[in-house]
N, C-alpha and C. Protein backbone atom coordinates (compact mmCIF):
# COMPACT_ATOMS: atom_id res chain seq x y z
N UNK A 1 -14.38 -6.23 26.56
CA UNK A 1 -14.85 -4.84 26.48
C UNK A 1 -16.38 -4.81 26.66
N UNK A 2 -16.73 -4.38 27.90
CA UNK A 2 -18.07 -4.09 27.37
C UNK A 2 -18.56 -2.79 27.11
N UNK A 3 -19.51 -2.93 26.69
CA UNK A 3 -20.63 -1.83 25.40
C UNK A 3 -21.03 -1.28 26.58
N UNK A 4 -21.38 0.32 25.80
CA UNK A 4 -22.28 1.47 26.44
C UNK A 4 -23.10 1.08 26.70
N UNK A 5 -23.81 1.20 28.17
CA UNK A 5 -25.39 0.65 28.21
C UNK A 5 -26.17 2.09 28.68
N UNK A 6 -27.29 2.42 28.19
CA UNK A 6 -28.06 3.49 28.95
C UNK A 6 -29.33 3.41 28.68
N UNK A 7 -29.84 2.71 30.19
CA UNK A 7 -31.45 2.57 30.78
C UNK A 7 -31.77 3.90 30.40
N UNK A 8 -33.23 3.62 30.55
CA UNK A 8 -34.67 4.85 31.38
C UNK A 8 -33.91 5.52 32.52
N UNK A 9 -33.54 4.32 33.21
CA UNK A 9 -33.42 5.09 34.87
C UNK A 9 -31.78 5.93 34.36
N UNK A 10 -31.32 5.50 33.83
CA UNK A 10 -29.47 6.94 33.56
C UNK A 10 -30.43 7.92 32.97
N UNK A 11 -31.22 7.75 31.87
CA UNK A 11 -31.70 8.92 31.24
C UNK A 11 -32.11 9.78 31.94
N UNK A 12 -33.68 9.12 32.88
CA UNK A 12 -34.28 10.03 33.70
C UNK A 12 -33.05 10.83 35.18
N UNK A 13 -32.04 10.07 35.41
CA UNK A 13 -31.35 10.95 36.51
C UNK A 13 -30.44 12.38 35.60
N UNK A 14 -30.22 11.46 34.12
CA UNK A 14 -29.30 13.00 33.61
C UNK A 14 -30.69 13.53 33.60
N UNK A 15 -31.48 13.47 32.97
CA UNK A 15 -33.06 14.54 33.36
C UNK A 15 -32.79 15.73 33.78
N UNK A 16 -32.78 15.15 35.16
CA UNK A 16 -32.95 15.25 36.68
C UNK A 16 -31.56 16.03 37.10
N UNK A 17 -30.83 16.54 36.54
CA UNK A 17 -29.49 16.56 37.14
C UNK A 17 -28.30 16.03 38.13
N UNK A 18 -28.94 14.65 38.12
CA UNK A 18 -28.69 14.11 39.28
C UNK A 18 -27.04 13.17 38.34
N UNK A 19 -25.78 13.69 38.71
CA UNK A 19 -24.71 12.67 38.20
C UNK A 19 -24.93 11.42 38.54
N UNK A 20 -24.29 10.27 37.98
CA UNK A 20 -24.13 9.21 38.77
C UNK A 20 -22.98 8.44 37.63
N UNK A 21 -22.75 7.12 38.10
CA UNK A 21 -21.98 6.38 37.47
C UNK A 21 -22.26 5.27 37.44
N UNK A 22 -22.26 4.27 36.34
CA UNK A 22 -22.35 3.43 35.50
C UNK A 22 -21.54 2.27 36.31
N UNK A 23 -22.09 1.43 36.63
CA UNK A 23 -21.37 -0.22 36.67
C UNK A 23 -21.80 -1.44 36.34
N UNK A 24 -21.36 -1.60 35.29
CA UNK A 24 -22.03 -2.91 34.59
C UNK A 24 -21.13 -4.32 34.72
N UNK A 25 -22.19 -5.29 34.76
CA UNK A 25 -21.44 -6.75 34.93
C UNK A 25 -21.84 -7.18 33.75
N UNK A 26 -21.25 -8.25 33.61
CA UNK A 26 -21.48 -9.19 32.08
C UNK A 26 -22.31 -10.45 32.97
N UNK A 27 -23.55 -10.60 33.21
CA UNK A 27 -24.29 -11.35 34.17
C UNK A 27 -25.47 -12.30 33.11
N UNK A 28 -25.23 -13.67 33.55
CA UNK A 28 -26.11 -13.98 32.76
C UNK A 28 -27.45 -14.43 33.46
N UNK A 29 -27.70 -14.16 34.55
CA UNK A 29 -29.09 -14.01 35.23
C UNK A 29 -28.98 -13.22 36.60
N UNK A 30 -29.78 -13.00 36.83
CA UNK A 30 -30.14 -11.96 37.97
C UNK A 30 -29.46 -12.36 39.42
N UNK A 31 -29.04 -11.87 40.12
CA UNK A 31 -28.16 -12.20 41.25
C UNK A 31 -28.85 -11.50 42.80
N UNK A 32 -28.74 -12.25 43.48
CA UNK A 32 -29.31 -11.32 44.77
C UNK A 32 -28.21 -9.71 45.01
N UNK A 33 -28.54 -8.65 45.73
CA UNK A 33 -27.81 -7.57 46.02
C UNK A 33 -26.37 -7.76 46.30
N UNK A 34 -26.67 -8.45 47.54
CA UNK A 34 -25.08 -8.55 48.36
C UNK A 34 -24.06 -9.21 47.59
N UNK A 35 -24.72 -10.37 46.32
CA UNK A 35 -23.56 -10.87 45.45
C UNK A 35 -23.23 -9.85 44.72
N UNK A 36 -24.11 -8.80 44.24
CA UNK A 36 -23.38 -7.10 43.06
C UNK A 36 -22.65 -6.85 43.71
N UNK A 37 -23.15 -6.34 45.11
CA UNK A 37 -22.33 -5.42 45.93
C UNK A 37 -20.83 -6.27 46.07
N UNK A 38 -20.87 -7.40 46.37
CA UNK A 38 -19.53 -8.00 46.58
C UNK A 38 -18.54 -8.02 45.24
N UNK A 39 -19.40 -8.54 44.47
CA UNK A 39 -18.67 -8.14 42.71
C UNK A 39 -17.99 -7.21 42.55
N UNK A 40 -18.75 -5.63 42.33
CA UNK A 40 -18.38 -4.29 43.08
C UNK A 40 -17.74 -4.09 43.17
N UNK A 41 -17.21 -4.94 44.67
CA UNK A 41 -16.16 -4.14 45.62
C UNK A 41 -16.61 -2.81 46.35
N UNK A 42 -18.43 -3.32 46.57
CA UNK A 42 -18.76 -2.03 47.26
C UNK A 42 -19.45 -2.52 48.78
N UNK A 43 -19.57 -1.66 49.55
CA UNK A 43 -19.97 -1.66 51.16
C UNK A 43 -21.63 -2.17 50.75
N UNK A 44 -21.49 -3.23 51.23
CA UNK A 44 -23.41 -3.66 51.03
C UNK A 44 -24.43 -2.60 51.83
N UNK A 45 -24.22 -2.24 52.83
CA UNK A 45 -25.18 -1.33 53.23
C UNK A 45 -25.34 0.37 52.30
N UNK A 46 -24.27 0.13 51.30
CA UNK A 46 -24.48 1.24 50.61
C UNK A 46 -25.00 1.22 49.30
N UNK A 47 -25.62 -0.12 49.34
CA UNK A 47 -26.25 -0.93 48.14
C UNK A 47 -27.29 -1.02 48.47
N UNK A 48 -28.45 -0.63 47.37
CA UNK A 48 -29.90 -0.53 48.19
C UNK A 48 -31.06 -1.53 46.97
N UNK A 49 -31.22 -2.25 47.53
CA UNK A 49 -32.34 -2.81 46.80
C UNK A 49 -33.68 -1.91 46.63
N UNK A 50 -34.57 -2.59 45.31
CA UNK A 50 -35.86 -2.03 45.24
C UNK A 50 -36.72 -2.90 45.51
N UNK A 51 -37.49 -2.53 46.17
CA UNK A 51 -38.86 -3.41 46.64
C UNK A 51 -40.03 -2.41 46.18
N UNK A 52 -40.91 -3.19 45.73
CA UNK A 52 -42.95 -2.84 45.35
C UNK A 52 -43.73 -3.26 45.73
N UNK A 53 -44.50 -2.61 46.83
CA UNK A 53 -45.81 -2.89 47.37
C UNK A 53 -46.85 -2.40 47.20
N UNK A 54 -47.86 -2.73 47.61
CA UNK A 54 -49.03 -2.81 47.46
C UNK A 54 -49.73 -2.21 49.42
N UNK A 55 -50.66 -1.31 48.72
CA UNK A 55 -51.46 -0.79 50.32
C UNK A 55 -52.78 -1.48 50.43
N UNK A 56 -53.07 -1.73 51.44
CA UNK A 56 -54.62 -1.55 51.76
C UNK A 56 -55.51 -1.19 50.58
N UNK A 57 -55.06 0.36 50.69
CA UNK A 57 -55.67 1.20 49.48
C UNK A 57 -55.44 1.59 48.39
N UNK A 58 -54.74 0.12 47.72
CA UNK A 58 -54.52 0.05 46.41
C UNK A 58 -53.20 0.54 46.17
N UNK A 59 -52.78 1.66 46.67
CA UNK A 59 -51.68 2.96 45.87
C UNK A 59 -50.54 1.71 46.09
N UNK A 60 -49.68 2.00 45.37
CA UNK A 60 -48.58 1.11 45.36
C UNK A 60 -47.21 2.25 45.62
N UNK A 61 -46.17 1.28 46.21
CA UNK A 61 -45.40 2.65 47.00
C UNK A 61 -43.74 1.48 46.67
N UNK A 62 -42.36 2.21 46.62
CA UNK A 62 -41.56 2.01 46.33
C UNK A 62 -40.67 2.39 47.47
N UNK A 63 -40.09 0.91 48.03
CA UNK A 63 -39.30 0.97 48.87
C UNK A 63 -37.31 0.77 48.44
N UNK A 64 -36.83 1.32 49.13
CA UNK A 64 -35.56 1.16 48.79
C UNK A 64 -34.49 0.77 50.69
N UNK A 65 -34.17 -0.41 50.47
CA UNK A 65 -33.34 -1.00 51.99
C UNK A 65 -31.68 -1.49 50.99
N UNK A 66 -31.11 -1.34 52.28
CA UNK A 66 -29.46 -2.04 51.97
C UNK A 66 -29.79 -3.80 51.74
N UNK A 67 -29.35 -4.02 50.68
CA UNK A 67 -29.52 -5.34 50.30
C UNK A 67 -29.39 -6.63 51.38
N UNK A 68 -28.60 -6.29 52.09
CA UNK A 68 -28.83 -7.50 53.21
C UNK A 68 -29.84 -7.44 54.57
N UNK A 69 -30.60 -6.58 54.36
CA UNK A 69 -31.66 -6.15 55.22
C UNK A 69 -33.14 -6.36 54.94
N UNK A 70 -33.76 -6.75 55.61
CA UNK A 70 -35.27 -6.89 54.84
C UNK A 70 -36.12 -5.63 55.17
N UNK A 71 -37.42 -5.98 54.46
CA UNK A 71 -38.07 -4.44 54.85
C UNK A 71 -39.34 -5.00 55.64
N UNK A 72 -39.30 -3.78 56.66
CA UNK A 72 -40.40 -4.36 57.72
C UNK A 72 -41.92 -3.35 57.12
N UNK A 73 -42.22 -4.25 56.96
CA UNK A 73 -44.32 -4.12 56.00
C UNK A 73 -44.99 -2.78 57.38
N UNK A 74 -44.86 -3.12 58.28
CA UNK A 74 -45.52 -2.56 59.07
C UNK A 74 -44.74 -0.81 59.23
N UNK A 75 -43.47 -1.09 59.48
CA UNK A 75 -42.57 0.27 59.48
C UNK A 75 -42.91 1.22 58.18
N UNK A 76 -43.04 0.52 56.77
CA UNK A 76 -42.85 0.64 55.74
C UNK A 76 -44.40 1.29 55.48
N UNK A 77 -45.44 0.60 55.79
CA UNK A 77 -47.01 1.80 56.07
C UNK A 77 -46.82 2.68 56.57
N UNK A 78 -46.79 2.77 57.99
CA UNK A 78 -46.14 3.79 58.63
C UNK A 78 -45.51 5.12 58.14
N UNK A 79 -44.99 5.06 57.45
CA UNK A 79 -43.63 5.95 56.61
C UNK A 79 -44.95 6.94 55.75
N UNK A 80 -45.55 5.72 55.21
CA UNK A 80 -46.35 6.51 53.93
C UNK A 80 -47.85 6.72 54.50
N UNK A 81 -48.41 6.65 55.87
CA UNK A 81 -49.46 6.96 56.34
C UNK A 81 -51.16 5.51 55.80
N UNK A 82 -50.16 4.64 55.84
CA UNK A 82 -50.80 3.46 55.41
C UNK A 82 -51.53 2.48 56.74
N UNK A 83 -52.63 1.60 56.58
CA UNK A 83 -52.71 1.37 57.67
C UNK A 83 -51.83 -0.41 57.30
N UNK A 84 -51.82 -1.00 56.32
CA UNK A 84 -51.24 -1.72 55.90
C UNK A 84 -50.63 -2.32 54.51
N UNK A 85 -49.46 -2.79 54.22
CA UNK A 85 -49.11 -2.99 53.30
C UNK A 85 -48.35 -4.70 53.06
N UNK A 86 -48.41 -4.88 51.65
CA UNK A 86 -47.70 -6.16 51.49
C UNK A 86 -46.83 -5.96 50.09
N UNK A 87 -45.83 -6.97 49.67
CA UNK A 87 -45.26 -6.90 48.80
C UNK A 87 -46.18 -7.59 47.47
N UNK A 88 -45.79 -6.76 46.12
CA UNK A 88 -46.73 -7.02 45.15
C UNK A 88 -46.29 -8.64 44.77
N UNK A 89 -47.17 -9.84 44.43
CA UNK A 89 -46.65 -10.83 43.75
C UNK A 89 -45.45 -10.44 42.59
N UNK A 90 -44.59 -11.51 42.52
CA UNK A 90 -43.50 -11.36 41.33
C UNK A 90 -44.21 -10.89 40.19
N UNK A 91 -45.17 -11.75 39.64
CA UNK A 91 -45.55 -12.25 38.36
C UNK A 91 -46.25 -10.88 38.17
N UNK A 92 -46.42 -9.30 39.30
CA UNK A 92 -46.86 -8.39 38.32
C UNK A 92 -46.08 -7.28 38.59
N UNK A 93 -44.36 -7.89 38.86
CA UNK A 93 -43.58 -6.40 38.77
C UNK A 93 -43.50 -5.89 37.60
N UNK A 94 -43.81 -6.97 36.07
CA UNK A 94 -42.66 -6.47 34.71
C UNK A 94 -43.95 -5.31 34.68
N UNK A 95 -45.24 -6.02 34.35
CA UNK A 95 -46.41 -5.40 33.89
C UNK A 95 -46.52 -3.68 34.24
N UNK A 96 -46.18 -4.21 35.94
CA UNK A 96 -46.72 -2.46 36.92
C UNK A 96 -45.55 -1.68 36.69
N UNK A 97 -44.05 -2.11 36.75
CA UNK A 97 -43.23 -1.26 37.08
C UNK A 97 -42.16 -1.00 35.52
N UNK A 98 -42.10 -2.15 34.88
CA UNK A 98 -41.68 -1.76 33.41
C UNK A 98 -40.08 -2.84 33.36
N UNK A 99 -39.93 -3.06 34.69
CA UNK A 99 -38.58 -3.67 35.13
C UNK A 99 -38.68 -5.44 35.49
N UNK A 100 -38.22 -5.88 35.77
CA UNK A 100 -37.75 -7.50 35.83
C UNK A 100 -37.10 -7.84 37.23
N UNK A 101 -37.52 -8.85 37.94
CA UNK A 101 -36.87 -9.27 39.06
C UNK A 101 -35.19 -8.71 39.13
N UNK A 102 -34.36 -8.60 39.72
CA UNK A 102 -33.60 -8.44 39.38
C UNK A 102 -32.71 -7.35 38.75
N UNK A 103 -33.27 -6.27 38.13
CA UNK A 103 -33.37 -5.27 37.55
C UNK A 103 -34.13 -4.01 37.67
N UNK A 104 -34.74 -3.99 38.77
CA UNK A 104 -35.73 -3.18 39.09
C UNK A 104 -34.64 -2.08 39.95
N UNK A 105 -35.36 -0.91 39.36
CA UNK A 105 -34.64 0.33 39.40
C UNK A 105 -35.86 1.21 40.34
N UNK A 106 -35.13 2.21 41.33
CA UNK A 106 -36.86 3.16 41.55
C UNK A 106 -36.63 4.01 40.85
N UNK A 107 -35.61 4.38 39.94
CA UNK A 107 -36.15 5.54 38.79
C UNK A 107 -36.44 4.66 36.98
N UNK A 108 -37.47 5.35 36.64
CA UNK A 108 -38.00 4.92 35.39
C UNK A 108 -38.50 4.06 35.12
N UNK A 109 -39.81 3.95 36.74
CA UNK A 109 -40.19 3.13 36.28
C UNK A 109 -41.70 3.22 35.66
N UNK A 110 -42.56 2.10 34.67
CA UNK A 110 -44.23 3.01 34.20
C UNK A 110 -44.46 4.39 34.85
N UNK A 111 -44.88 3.90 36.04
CA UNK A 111 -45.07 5.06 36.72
C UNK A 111 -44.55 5.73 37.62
N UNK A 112 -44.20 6.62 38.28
CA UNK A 112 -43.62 7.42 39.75
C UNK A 112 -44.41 6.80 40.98
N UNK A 113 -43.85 5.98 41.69
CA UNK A 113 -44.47 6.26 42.85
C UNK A 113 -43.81 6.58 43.99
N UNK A 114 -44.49 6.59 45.09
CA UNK A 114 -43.80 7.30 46.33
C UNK A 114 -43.04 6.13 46.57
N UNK A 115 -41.49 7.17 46.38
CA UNK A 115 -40.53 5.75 47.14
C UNK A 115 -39.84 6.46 48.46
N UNK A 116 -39.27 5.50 49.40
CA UNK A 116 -39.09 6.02 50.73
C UNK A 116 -37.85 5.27 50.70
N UNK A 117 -36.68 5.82 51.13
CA UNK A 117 -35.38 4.92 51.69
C UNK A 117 -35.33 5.03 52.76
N UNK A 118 -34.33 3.74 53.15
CA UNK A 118 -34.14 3.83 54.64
C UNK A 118 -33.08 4.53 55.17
N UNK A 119 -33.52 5.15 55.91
CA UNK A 119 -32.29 6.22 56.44
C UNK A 119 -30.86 5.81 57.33
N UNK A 120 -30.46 4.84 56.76
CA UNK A 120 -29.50 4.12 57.21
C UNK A 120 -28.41 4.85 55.90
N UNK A 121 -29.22 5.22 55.18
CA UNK A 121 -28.78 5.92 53.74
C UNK A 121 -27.50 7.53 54.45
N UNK A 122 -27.97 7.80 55.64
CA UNK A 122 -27.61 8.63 56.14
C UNK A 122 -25.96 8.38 56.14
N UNK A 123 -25.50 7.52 56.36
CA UNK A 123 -24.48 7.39 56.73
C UNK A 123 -23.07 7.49 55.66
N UNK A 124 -23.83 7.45 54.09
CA UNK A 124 -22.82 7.63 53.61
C UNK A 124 -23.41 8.82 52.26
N UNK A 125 -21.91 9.59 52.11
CA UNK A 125 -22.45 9.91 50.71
C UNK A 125 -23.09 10.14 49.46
N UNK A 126 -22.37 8.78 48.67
CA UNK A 126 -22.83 8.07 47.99
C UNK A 126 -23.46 6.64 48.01
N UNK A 127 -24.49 6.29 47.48
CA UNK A 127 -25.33 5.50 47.79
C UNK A 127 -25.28 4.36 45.80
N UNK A 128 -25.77 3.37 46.32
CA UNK A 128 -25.83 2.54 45.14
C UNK A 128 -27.11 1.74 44.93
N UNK A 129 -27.86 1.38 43.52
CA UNK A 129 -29.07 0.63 43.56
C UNK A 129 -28.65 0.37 42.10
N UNK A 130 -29.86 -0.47 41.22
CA UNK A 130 -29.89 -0.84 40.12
C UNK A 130 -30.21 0.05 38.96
N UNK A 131 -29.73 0.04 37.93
CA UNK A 131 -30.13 0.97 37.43
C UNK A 131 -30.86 0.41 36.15
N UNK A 132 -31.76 -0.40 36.37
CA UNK A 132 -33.40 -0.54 35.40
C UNK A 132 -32.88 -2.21 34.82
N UNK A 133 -31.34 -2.59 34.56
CA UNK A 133 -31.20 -3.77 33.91
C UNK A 133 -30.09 -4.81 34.61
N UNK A 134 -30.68 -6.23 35.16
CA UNK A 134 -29.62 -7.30 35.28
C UNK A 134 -28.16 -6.61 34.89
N UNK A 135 -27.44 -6.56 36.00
CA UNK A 135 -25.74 -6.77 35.69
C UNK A 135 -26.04 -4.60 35.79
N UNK A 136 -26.77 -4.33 35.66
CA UNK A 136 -26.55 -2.71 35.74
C UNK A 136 -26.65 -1.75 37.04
N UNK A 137 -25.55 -1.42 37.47
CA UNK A 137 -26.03 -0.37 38.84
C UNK A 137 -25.60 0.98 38.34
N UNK A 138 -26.39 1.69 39.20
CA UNK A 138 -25.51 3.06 39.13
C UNK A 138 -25.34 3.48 40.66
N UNK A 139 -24.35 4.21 40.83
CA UNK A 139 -23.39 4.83 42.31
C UNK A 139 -23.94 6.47 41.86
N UNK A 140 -24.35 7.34 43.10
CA UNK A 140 -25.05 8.95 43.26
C UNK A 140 -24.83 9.51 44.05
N UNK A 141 -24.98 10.45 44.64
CA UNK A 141 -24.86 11.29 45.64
C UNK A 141 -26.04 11.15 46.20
N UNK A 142 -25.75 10.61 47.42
CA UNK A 142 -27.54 10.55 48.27
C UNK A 142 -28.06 11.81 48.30
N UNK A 143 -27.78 12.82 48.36
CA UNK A 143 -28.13 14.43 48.53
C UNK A 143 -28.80 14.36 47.45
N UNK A 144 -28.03 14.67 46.51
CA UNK A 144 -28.43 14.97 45.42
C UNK A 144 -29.79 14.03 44.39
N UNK A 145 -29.80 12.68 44.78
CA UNK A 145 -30.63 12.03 44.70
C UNK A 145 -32.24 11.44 45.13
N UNK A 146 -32.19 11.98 46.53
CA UNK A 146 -33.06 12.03 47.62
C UNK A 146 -33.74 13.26 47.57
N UNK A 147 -32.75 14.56 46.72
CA UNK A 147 -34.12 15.68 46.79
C UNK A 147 -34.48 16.52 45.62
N UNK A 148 -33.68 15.28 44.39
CA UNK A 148 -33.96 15.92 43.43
C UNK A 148 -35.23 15.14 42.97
N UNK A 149 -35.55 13.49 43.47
CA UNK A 149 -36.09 12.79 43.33
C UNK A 149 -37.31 12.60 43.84
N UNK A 150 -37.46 13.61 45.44
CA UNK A 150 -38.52 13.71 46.07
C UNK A 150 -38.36 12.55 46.93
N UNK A 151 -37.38 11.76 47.27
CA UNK A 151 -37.44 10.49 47.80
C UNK A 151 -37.48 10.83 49.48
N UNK A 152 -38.56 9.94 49.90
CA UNK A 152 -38.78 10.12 51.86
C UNK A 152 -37.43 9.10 52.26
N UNK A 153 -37.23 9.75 53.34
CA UNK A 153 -36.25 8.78 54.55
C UNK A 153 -36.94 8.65 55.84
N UNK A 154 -36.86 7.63 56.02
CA UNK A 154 -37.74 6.91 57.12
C UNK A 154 -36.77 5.35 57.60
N UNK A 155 -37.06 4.95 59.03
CA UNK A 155 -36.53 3.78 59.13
C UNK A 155 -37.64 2.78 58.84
N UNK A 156 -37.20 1.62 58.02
CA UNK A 156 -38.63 1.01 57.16
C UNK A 156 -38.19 -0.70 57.35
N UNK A 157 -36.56 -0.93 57.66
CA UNK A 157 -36.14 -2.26 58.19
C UNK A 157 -36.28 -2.83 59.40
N UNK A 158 -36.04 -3.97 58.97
CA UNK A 158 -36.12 -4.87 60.75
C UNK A 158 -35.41 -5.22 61.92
């Protein structure tokens, strides 16, 4: 049996009015995407990882790609009017974003920043990412998520 779990990031989407649903693993360390998604039993491209970068000009910006896809740095400026960007070192996601390798959610995290998905998102419905903890996702309505959230769509992969 496992226990009720409820992150920042469930809180802030009930907030938000945004439904979603709960899928938890009993995981005892952090797993790449495509192994959740396969766990699941869900379509990996409808599984979206979180990525945190870093601009030129400091601002730090929140990307979201289908887990078996990487994100292209250059596409990914672009999107947000950057002239360049890189991914933040590991060692300062817990600090900046509040979350853990592995567990990193783009809702709830320290702060809001501009996050952009890739519009590959288009293609389905419902959409899936982490929801703030190892072994935790939540499943949403891309609609409903993308504009309650303020989230950009842009193509940002390679």
């Amino acid at each position: 049996m496992v226990k009720e779990v409820k992150t920042n990031a469930m809180r802030i989407l009930e907030s938000k009015g945004i439904i979603y649903k709960a899928h938890i693993l009993e995981l005892n360390e952090a797993l790449d995407g495509v192994s959740v998604a396969h766990l699941l039993n869900v379509n990996e491209d409808m599984f979206f990882k979180t990525l945190v970068t870093v601009a030129k000009s400091k601002e730090h910006y929140v990307f979201m790609v289908p887990v078996k896809e990487n994100l292209d740095l250059k596409k990914a400026a672009k999107a947000v009017g950057e002239k360049d960007m890189e991914m933040i070192p590991l060692k300062e996601l817990l600090p900046l974003t509040g979350y853990v390798h592995g567990g990193c959610s783009p809702v709830g995290m320290k702060k809001q920043f501009t996050t952009v998905i890739n519009d590959t998102c288009d293609l389905f419905d419902k959409i899936y990412f982490s929801g703030g903890k190892i072994g935790v996702s939540v499943e949403v309505n891309k609609d409903d998520f993308i504009n309650k959230m303020n989230v950009i769509k842009a193509d940002i992969i390679r």
